[in-house]
Structures are given as structure tokens and as C-alpha cells.
Protein backbone atom coordinates (compact mmCIF):
# COMPACT_ATOMS: atom_id res chain seq x y z
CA UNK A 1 107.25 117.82 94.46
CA UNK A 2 103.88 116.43 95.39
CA UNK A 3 102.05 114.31 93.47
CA UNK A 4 98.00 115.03 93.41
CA UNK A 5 95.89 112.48 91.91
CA UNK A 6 99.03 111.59 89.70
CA UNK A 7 100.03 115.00 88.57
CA UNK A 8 103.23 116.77 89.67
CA UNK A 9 102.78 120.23 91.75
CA UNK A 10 105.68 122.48 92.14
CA UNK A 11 105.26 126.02 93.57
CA UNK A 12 103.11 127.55 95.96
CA UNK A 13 100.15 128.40 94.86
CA UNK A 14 97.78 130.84 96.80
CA UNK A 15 95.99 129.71 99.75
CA UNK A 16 95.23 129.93 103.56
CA UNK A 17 98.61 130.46 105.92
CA UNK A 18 98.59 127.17 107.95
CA UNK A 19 101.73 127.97 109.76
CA UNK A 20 100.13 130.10 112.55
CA UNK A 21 98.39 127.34 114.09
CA UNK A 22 99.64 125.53 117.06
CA UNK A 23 102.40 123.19 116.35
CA UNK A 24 104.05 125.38 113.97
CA UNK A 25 103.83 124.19 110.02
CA UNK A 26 103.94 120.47 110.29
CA UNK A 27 100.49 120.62 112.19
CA UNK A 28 99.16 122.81 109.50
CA UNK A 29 100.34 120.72 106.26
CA UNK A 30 99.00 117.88 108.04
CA UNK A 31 95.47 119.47 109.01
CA UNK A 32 95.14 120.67 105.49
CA UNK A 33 96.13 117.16 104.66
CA UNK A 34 93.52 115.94 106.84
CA UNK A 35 90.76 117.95 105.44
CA UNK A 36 91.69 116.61 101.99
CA UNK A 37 91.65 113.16 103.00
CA UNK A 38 88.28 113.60 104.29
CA UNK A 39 86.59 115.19 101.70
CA UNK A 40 87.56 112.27 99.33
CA UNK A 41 86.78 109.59 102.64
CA UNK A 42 83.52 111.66 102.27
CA UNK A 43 83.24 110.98 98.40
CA UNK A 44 83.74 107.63 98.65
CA UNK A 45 81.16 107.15 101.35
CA UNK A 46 78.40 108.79 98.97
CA UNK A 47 79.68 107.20 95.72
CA UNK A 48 79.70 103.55 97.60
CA UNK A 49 75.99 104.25 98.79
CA UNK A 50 74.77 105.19 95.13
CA UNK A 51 72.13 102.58 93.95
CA UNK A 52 74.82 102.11 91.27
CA UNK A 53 77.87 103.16 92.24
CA UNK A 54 80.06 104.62 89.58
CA UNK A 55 83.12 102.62 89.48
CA UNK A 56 85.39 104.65 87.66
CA UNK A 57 84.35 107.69 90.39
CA UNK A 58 85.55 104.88 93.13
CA UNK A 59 88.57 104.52 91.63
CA UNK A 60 89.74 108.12 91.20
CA UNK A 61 88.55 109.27 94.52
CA UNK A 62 90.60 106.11 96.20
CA UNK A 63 93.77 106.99 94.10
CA UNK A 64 93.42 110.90 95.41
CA UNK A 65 92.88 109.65 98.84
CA UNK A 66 96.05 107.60 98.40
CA UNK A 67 98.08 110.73 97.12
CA UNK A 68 97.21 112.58 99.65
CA UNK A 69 97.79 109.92 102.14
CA UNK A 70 101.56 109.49 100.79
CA UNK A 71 101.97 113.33 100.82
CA UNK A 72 100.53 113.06 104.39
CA UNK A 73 103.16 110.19 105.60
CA UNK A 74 106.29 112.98 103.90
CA UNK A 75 105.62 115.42 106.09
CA UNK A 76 107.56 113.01 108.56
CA UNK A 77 110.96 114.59 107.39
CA UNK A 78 109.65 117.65 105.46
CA UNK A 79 111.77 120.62 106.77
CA UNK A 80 109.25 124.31 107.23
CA UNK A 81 109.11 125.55 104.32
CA UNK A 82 108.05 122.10 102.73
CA UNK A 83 105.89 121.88 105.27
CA UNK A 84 104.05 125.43 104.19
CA UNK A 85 104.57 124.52 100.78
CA UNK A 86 102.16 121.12 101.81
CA UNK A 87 99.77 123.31 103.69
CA UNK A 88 98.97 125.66 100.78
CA UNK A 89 99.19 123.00 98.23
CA UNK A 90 96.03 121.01 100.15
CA UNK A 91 94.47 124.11 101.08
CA UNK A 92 93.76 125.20 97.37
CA UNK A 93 93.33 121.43 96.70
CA UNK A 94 90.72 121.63 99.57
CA UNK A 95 89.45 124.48 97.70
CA UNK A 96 89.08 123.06 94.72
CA UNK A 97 87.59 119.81 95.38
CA UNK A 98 84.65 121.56 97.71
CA UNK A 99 83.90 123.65 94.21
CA UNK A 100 83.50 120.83 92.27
């Protein structure tokens, strides 16, 4: 399972195919890792540069940045179908997060 901002995902939830790209699907789970890492680097950026940063915000966008970092760092030994799994995880997660 991977763990997003402390919650449990299981299943494969509808999202961009990753696996066509070069490298096969570790390159895709770890792009769409990527992408999620830098939305929340992103976040973080903007949140630090408020005239009063929100704290709390800080806090929650450096423990996503970490679960996505550890999910990142799995992909190591994930086999290809984890490795989709990863990519369309993050790629809705992407999804999500832009939305908000």
C-alpha cells in the first residue's frame, strides 16, 4: 500500500497510463512521483514567503512531500505492476492537489 499524507491507498484508481514512456513503468511512477513532489516543493515555497506563513499549512505540505518522497525511494524494488499502480496513484494525486 502507499501511504499519502498518512492515509492508506490500495487500488488503482483512474488516471494517466505512465507506462508508455521511456524506461518502461519505473520511469513513469517516478515522474508522476516527481511532479507530486514538486507541486508540494512549490507549496512550500509560497507558504514560506507569506508575510505570515501559516504554520500548520508548512507542516502538512512537508509531511506530503515526505510521503511521497518514501513512496518515491520504494519504487527501488517495486516489481511493474507496483510500479503502474505508483504511477496512477500520483497521477490522480497530481490531479487532485492542482484542483485544490
Amino acid at each position: 500500500m502507499i501511504k499519502i499524507e498518512g492515509a492508506a491507498v490500495s487500488g488503482t484508481p483512474d488516471g494517466p497510463d505512465f507506462s508508455g514512456l521511456e524506461g518502461g513503468e519505473e520511469q513513469g511512477a517516478e515522474e508522476a512521483v516527481q511532479e507530486v513532489v514538486n507541486w508540494y516543493n512549490t507549496q512550500l515555497l509560497e507558504e514560506r514567503r507569506a508575510p505570515v506563513p501559516n504554520e500548520e499549512r508548512v507542516e502538512e505540505l512537508k509531511a506530503g512531500r515526505e510521503a511521497a518522497l518514501a513512496d518515491g525511494a520504494q519504487l527501488a524494488t517495486a516489481d511493474p505492476d507496483e510500479a503502474d499502480r505508483i504511477a496512477a496513484v500520483y497521477a490522480a494525486r497530481l490531479k487532485e492537489l492542482k484542483e485544490t
